[in-house]
Every structure is written in structure tokens, then in C-alpha cells.
N, C-alpha and C. Protein backbone atom coordinates (compact mmCIF):
# COMPACT_ATOMS: atom_id res chain seq x y z
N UNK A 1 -23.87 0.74 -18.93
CA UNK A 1 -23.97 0.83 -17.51
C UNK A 1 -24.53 2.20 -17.09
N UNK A 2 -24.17 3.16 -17.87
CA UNK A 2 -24.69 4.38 -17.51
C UNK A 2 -26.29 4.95 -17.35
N UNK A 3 -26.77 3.54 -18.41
CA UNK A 3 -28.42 3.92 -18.57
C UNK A 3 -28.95 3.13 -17.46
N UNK A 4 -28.40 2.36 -16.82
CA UNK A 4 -28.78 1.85 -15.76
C UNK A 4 -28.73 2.78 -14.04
N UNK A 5 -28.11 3.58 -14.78
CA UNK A 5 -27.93 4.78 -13.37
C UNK A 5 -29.32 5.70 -13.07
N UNK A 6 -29.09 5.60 -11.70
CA UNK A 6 -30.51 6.32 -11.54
C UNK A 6 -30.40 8.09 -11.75
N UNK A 7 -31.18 8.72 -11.85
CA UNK A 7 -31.40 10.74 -12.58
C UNK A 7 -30.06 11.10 -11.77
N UNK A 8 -30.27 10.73 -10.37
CA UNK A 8 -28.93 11.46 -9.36
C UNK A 8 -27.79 11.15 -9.86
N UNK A 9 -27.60 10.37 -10.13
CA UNK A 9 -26.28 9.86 -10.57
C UNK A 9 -25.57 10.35 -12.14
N UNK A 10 -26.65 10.64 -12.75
CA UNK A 10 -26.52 11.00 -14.31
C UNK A 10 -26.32 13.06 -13.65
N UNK A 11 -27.24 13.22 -12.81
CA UNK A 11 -26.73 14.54 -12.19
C UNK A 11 -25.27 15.08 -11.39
N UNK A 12 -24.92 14.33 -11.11
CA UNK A 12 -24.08 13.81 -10.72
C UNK A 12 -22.56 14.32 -10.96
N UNK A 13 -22.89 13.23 -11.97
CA UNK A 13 -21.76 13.24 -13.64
C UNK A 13 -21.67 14.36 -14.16
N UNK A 14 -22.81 15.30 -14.40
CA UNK A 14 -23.33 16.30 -15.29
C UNK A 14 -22.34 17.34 -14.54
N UNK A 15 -22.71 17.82 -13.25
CA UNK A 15 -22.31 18.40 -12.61
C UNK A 15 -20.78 18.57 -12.05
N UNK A 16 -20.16 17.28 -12.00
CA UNK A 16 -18.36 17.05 -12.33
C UNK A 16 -18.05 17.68 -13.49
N UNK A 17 -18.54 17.23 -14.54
CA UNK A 17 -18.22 17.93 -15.61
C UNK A 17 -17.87 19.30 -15.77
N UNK A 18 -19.31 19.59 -15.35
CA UNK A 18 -19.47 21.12 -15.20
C UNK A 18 -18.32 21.92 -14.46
N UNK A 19 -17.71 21.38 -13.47
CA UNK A 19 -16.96 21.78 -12.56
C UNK A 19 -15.27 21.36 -13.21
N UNK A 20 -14.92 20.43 -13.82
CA UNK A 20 -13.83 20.30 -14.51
C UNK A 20 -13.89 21.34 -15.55
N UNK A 21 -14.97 21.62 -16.42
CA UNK A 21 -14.88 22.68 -17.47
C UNK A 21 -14.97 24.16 -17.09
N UNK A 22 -15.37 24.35 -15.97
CA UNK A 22 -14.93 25.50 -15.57
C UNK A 22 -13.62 26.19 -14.89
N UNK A 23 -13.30 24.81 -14.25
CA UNK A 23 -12.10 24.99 -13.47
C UNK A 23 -10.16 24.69 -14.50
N UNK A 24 -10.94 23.77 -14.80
CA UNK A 24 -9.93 22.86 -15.60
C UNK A 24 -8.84 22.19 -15.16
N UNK A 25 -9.52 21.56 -13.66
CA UNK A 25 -8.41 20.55 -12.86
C UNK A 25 -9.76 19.01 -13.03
N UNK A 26 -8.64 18.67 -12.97
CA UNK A 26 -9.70 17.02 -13.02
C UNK A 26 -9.20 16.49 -11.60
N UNK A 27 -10.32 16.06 -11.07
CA UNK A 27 -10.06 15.52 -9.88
C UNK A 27 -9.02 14.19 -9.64
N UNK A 28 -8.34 14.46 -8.66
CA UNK A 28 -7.62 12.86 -8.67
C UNK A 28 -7.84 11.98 -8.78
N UNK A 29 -8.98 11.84 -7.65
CA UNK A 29 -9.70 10.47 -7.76
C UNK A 29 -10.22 9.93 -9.56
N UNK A 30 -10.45 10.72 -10.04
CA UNK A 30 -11.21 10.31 -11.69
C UNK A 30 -9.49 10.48 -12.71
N UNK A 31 -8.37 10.23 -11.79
CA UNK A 31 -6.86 10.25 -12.74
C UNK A 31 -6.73 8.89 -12.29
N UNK A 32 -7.23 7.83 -11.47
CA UNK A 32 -7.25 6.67 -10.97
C UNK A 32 -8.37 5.74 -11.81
N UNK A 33 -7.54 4.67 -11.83
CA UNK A 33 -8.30 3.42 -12.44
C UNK A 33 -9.25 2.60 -11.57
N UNK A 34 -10.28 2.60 -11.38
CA UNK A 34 -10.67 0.90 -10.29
C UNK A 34 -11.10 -0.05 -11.31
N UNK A 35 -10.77 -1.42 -11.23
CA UNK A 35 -11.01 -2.62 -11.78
C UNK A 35 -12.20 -3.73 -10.85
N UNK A 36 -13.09 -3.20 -11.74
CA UNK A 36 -14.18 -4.55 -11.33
C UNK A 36 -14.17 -5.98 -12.02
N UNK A 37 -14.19 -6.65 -11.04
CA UNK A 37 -13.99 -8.08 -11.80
C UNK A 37 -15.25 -8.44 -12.04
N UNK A 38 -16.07 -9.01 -13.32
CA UNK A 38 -16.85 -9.65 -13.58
C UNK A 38 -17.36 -10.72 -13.93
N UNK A 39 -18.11 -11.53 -13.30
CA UNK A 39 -17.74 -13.14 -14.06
C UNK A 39 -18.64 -12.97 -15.49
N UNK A 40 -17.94 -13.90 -16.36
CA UNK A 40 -18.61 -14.47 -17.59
C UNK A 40 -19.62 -15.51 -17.44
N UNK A 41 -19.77 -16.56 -16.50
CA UNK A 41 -20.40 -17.43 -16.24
C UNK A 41 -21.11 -17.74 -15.10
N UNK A 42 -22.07 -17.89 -15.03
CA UNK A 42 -22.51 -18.19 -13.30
C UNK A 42 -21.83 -18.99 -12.37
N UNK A 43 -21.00 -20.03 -12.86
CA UNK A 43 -20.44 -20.69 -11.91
C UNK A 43 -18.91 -20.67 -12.64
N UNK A 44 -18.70 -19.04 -12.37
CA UNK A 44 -17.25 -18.56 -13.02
C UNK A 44 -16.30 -19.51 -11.66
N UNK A 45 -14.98 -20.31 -12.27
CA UNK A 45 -13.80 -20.71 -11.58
C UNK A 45 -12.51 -19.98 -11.46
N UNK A 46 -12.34 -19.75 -12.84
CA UNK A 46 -11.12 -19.58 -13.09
C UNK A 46 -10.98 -18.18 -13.49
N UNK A 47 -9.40 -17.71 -14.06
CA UNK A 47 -9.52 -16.35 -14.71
C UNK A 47 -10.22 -15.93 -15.66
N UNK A 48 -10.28 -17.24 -16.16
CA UNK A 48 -10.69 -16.97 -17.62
C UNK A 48 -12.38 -16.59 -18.15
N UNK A 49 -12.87 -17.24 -16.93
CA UNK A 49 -14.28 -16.82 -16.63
C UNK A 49 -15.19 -15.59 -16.64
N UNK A 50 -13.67 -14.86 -15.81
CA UNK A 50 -13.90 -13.89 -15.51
C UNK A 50 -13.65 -12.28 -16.64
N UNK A 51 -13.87 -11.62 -16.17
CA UNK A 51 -13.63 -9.89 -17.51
C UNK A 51 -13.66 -8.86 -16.27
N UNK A 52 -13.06 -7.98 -17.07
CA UNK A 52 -13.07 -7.01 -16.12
C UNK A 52 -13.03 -5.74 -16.25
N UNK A 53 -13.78 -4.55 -16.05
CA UNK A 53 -14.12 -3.12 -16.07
C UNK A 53 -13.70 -2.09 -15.12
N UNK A 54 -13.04 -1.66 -16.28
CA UNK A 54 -12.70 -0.23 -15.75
C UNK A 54 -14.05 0.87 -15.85
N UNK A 55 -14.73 0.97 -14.50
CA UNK A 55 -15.51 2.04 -14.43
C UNK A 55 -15.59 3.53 -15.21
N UNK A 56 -14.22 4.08 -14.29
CA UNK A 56 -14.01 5.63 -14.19
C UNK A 56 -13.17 5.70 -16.20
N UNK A 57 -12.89 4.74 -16.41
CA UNK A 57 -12.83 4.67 -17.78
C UNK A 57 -13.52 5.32 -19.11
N UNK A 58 -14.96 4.52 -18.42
CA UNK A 58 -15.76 5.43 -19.68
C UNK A 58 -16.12 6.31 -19.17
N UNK A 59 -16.22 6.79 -17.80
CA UNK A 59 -16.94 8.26 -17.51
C UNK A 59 -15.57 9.05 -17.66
N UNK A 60 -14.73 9.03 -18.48
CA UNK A 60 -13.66 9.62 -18.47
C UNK A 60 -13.96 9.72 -19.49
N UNK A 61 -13.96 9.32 -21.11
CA UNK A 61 -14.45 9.10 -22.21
C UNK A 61 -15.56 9.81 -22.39
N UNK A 62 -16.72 9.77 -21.78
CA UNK A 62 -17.94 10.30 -21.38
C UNK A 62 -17.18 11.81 -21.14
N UNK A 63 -16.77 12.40 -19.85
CA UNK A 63 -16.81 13.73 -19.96
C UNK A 63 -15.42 14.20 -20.76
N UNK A 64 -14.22 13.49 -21.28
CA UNK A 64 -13.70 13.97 -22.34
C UNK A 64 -14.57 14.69 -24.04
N UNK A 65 -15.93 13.76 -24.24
CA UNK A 65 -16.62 13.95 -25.61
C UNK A 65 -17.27 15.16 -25.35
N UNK A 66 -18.16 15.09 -24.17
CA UNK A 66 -18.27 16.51 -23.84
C UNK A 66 -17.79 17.69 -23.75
N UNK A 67 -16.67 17.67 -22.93
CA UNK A 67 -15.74 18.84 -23.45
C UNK A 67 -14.97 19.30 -24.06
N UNK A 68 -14.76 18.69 -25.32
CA UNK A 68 -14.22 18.38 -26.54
C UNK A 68 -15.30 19.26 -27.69
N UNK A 69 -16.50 18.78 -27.37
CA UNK A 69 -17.78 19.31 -28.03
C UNK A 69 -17.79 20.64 -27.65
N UNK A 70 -17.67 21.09 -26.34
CA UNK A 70 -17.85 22.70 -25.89
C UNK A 70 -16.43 23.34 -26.10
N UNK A 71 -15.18 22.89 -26.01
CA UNK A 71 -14.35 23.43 -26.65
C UNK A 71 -14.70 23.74 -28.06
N UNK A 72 -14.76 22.90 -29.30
CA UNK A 72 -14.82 22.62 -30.53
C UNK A 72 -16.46 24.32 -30.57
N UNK A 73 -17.11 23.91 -29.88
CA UNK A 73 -18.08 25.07 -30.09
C UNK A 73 -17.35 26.70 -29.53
N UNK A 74 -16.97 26.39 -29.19
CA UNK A 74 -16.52 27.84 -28.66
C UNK A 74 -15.68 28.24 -29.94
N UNK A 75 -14.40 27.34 -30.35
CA UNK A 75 -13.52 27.69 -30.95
C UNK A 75 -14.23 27.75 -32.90
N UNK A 76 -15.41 27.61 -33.00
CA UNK A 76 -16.18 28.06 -34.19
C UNK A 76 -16.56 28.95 -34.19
């Protein structure tokens, strides 16, 4: 989903980051889950049809590897 984001948005991201690793508060809003429901099928009915994504999930994952990497570099 991320490569589907347009430059601003990947700037965006870049720039949260930047601002959690300097600061070292993570914003609230990104300590919150949202759940998108997705259908599996075009003419999804039921639950089962359906799947569902946690967004702020992987951009959590996403800027955890990152600053994991710039910790890990510093501390070499």
C-alpha cells in the first residue's frame, strides 16, 4: 500500500519519523489502531468475504525498522 502513495505522502511519513526520533514521543494518534474493512469478493455478503487492515500498523512497523536501524548505527 505504501508504493501506491503519492512522493507527499512518503514525505510525509519520512518527516514523522524524523520528528519521533528526535523527540522521542510518538504521537497518539499513531498509539491508535483504525480498521479498514476490505472485501475479498466483488459481491462480498457476509463476514467472511470480507478482511481487514490495520493501516497505522505497518507504518508503525515501517518507522519502528527505521529507528531501530539509526539506533543500532549510532550504538556501533
Amino acid at each position: 500500500m505504501l508504493k501506491i502513495f503519492s512522493k507527499k505522502t512518503t514525505k510525509e511519513l519520512v518527516h514523522l519519523c524524523k520528528d519521533i526520533h528526535n523527540t522521542g514521543v510518538w504521537p497518539k494518534y499513531f498509539l491508535q489502531t483504525v480498521m479498514l474493512l476490505l472485501k475479498k469478493k466483488p459481491d462480498a455478503m457476509t463476514c467472511d468475504d470480507h478482511r481487514t487492515v490495520s493501516l497505522l500498523k505497518y507504518a508503525s512497523k515501517i518507522m519502528l525498522r527505521v529507528l531501530t536501524k539509526r539506533i543500532q548505527f549510532r550504538a556501533d
